[in-house]
PDB file of N, CA and C in Angstrom:
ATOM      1  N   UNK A   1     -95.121  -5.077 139.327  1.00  0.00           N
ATOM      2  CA  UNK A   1     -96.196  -5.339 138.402  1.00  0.00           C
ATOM      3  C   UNK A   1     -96.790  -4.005 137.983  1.00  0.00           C
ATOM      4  N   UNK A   2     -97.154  -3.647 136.754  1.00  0.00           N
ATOM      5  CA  UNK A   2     -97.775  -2.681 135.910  1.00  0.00           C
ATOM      6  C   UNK A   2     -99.053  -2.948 135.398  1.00  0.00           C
ATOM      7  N   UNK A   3    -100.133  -2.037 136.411  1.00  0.00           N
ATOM      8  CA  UNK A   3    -101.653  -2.583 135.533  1.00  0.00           C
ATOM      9  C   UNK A   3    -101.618  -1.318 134.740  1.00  0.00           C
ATOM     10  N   UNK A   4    -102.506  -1.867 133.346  1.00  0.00           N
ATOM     11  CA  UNK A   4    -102.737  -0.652 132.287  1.00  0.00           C
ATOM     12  C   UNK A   4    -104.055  -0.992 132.342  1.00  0.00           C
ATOM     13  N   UNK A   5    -104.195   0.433 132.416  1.00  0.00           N
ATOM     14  CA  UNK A   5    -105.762   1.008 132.233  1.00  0.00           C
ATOM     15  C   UNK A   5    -105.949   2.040 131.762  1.00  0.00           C
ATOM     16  N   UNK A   6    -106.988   2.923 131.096  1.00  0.00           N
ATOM     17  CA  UNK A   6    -107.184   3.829 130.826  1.00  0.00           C
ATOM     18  C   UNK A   6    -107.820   4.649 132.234  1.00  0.00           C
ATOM     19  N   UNK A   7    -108.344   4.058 132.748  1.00  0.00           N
ATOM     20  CA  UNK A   7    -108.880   4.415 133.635  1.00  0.00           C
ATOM     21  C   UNK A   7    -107.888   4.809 135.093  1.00  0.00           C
ATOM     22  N   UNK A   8    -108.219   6.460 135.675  1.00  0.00           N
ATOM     23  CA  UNK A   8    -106.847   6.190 136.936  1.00  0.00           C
ATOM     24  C   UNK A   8    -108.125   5.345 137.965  1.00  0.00           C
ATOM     25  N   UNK A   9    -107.024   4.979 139.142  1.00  0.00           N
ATOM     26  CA  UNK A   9    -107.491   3.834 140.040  1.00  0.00           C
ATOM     27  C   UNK A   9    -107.719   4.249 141.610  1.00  0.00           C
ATOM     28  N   UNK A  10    -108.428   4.029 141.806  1.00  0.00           N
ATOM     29  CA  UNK A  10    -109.214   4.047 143.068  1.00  0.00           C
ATOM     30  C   UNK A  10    -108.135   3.472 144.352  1.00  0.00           C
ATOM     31  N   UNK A  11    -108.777   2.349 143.896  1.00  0.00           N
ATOM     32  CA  UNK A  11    -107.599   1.576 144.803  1.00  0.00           C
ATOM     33  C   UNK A  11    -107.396  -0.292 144.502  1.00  0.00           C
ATOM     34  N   UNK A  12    -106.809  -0.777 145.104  1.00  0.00           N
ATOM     35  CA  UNK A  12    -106.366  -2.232 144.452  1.00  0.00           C
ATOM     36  C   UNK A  12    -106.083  -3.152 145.648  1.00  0.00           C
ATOM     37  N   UNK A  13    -106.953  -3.947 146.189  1.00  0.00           N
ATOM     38  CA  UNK A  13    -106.469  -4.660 147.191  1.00  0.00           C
ATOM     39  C   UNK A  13    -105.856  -6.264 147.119  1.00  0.00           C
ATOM     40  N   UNK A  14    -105.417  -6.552 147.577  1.00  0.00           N
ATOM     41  CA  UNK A  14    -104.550  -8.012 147.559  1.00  0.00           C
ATOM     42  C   UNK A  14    -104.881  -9.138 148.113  1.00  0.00           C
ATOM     43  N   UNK A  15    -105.475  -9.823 147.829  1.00  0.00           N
ATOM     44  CA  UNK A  15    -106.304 -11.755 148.788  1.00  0.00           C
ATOM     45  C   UNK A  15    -104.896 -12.384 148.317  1.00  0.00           C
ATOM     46  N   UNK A  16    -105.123 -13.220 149.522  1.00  0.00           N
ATOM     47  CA  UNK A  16    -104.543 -14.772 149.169  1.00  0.00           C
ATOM     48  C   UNK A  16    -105.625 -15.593 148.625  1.00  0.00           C
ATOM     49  N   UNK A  17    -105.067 -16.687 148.526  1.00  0.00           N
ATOM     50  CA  UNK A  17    -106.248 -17.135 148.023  1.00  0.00           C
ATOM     51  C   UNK A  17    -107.042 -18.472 148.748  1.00  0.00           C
ATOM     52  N   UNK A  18    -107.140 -17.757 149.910  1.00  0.00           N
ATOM     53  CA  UNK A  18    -107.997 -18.419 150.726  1.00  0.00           C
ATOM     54  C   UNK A  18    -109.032 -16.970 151.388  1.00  0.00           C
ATOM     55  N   UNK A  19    -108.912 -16.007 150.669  1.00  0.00           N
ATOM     56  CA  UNK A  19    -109.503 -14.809 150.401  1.00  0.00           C
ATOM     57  C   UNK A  19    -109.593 -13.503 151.766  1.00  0.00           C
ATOM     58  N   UNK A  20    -108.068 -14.139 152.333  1.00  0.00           N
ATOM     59  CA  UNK A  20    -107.685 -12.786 153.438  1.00  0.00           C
ATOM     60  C   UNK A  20    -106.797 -11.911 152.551  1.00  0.00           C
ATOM     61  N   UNK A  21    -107.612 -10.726 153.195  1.00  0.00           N
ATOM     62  CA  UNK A  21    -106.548  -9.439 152.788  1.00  0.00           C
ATOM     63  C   UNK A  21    -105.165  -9.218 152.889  1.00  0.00           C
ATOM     64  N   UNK A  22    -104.464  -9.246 152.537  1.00  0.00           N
ATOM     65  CA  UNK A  22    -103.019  -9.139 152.410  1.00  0.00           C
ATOM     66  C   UNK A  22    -102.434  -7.053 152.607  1.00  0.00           C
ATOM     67  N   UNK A  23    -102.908  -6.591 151.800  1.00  0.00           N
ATOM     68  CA  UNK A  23    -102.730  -5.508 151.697  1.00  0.00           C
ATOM     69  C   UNK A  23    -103.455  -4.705 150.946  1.00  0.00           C
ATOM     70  N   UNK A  24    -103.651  -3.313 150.945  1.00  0.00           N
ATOM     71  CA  UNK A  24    -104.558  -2.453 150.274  1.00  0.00           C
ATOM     72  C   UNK A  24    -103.936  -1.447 149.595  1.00  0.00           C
ATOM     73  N   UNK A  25    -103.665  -0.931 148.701  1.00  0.00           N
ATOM     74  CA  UNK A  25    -103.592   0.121 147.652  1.00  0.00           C
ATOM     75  C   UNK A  25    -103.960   1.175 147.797  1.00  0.00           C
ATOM     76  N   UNK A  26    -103.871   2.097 147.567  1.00  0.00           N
ATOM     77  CA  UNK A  26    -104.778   3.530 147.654  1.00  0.00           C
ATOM     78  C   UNK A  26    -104.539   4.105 146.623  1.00  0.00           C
ATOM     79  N   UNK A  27    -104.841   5.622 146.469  1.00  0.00           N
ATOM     80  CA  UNK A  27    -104.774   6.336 145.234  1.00  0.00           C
ATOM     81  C   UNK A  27    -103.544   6.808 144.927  1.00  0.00           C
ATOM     82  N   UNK A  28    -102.948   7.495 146.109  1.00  0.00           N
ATOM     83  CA  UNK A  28    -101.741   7.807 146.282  1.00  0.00           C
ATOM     84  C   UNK A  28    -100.758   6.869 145.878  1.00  0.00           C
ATOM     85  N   UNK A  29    -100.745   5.713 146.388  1.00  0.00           N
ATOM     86  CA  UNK A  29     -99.710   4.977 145.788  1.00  0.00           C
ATOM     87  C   UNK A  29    -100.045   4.413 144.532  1.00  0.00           C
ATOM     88  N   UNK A  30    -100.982   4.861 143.613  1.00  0.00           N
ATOM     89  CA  UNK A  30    -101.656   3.840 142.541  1.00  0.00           C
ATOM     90  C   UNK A  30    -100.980   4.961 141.187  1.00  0.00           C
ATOM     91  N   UNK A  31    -100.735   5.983 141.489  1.00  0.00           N
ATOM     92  CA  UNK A  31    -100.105   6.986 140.447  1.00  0.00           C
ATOM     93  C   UNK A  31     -99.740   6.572 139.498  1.00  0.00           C
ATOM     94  N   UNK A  32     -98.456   5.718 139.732  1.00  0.00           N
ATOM     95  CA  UNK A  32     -97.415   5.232 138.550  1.00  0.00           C
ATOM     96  C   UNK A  32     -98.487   3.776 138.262  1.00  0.00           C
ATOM     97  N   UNK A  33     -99.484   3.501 138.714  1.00  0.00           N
ATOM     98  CA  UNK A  33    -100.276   2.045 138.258  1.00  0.00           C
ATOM     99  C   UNK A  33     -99.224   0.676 138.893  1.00  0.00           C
ATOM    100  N   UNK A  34     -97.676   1.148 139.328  1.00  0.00           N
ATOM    101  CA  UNK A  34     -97.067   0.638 139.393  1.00  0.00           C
ATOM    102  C   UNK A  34     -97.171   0.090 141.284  1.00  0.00           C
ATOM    103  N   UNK A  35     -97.037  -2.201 141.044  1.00  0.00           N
ATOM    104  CA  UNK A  35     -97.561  -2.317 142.662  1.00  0.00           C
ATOM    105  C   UNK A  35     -95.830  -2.866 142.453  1.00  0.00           C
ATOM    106  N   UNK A  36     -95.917  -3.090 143.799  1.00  0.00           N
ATOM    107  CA  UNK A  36     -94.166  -3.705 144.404  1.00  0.00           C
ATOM    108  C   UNK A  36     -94.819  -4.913 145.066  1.00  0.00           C
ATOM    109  N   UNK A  37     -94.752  -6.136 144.536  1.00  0.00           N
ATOM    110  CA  UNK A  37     -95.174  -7.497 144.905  1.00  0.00           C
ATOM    111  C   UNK A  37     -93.887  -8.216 145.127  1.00  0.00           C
ATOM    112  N   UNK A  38     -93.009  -8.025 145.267  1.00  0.00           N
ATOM    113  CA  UNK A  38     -91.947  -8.669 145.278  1.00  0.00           C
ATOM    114  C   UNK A  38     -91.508  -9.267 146.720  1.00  0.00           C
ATOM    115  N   UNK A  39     -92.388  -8.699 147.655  1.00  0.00           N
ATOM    116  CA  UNK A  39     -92.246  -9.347 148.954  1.00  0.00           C
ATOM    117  C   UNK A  39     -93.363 -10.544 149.044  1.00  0.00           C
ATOM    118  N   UNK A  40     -93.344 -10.814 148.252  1.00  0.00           N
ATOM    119  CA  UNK A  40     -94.923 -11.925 148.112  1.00  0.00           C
ATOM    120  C   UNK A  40     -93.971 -13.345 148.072  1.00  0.00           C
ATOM    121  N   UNK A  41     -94.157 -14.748 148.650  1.00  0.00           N
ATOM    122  CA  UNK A  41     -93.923 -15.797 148.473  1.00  0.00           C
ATOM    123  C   UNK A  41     -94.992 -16.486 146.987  1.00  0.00           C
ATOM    124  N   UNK A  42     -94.618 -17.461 146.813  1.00  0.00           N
ATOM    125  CA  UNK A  42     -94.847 -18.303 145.300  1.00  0.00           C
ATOM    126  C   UNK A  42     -96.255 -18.554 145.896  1.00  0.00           C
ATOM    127  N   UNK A  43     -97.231 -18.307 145.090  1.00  0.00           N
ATOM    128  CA  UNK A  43     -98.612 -18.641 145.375  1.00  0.00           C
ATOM    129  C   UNK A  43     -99.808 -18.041 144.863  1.00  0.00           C
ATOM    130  N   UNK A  44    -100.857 -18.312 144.744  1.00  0.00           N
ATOM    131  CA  UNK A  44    -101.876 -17.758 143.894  1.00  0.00           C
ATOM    132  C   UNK A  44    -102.520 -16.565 144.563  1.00  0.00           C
ATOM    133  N   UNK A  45    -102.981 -15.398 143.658  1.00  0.00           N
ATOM    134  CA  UNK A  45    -103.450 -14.330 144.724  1.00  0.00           C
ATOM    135  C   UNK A  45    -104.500 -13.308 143.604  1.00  0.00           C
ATOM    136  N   UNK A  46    -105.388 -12.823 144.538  1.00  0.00           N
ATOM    137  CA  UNK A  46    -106.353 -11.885 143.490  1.00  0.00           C
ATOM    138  C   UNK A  46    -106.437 -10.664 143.866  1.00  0.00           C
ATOM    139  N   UNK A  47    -106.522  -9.843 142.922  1.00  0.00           N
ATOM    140  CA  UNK A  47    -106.296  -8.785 142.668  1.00  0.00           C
ATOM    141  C   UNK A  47    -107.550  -7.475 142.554  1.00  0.00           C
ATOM    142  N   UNK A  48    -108.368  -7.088 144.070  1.00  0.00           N
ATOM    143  CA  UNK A  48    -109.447  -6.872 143.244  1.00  0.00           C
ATOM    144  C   UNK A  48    -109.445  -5.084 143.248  1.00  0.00           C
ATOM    145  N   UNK A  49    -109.641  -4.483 142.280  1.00  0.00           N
ATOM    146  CA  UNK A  49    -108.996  -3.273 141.260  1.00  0.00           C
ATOM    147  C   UNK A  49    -110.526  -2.239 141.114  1.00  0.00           C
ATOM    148  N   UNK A  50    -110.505  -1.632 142.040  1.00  0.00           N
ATOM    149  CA  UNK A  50    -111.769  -0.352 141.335  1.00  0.00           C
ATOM    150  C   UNK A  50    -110.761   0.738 140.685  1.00  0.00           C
ATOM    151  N   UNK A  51    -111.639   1.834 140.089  1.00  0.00           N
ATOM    152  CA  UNK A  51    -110.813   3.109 139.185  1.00  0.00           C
ATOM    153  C   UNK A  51    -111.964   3.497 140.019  1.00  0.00           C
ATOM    154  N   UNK A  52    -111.784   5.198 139.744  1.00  0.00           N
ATOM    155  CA  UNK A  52    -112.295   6.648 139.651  1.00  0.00           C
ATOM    156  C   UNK A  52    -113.232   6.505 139.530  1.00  0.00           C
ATOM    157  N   UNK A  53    -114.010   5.543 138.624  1.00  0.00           N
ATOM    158  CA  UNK A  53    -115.885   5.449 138.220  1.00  0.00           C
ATOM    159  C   UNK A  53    -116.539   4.616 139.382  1.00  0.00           C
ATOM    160  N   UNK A  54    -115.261   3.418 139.924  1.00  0.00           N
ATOM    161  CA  UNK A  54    -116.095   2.839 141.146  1.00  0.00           C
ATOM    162  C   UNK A  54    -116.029   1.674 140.580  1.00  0.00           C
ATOM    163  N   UNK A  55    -116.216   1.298 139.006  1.00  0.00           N
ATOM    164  CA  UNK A  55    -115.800  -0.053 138.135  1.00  0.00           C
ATOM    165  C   UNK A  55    -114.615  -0.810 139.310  1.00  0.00           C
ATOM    166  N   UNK A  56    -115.225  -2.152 139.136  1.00  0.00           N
ATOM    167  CA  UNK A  56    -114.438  -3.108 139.230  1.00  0.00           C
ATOM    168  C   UNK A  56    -113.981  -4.171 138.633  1.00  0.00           C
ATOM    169  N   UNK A  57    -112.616  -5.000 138.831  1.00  0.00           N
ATOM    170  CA  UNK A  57    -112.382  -5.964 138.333  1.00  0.00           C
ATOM    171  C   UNK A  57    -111.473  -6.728 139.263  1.00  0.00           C
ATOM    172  N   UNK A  58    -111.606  -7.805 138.843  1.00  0.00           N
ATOM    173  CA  UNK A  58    -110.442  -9.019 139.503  1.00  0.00           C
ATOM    174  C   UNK A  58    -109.178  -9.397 138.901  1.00  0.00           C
ATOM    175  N   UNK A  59    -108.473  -9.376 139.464  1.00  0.00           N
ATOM    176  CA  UNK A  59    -107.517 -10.511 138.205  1.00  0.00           C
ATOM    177  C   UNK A  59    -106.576 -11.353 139.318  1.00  0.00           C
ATOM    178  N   UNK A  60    -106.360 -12.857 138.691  1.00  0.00           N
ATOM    179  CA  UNK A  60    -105.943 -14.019 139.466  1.00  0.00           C
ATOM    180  C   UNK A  60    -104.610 -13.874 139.062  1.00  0.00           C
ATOM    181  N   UNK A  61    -103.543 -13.928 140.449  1.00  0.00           N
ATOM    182  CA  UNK A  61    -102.277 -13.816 139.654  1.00  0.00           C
ATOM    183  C   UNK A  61    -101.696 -15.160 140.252  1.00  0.00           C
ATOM    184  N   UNK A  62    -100.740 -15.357 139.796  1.00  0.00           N
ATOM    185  CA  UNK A  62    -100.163 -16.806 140.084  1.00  0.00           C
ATOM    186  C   UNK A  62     -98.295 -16.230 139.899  1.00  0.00           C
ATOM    187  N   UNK A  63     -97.702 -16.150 141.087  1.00  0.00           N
ATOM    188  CA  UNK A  63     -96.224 -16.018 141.442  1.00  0.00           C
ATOM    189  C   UNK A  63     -95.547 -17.296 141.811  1.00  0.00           C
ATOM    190  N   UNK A  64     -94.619 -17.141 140.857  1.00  0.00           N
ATOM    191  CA  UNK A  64     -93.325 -18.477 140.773  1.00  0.00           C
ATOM    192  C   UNK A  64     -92.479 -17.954 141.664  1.00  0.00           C
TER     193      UNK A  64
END
């Protein structure tokens, strides 16, 4: 998965969606914006995304 932002990223952590942490992101690996979800089973999951300013956002993903 590829997030676009203008903004570089802080870090990006991973819920299920019964809202346990799955995994965490850092800066270092956030370079290419590029995550490797592909070890993930079919199921709904959120995405919650600070940048450099500390801004946050969510986003709900849903894997077939």
């Amino acid at each position: 998965m590829t997030l676009q932002t203008q903004e570089d990223l802080d870090s990006v952590v991973l819920y299920d969606q019964l809202g346990k942490r799955l995994q965490t992101f850092n800066q270092s690996q956030l370079v290419s914006k590029k995550l490797d979800l592909s070890h993930l089973p079919s199921g709904i999951y959120i995405l919650d995304i600070t940048d450099i300013s500390k801004n946050t956002g969510f986003i709900k993903l849903a894997i077939k």
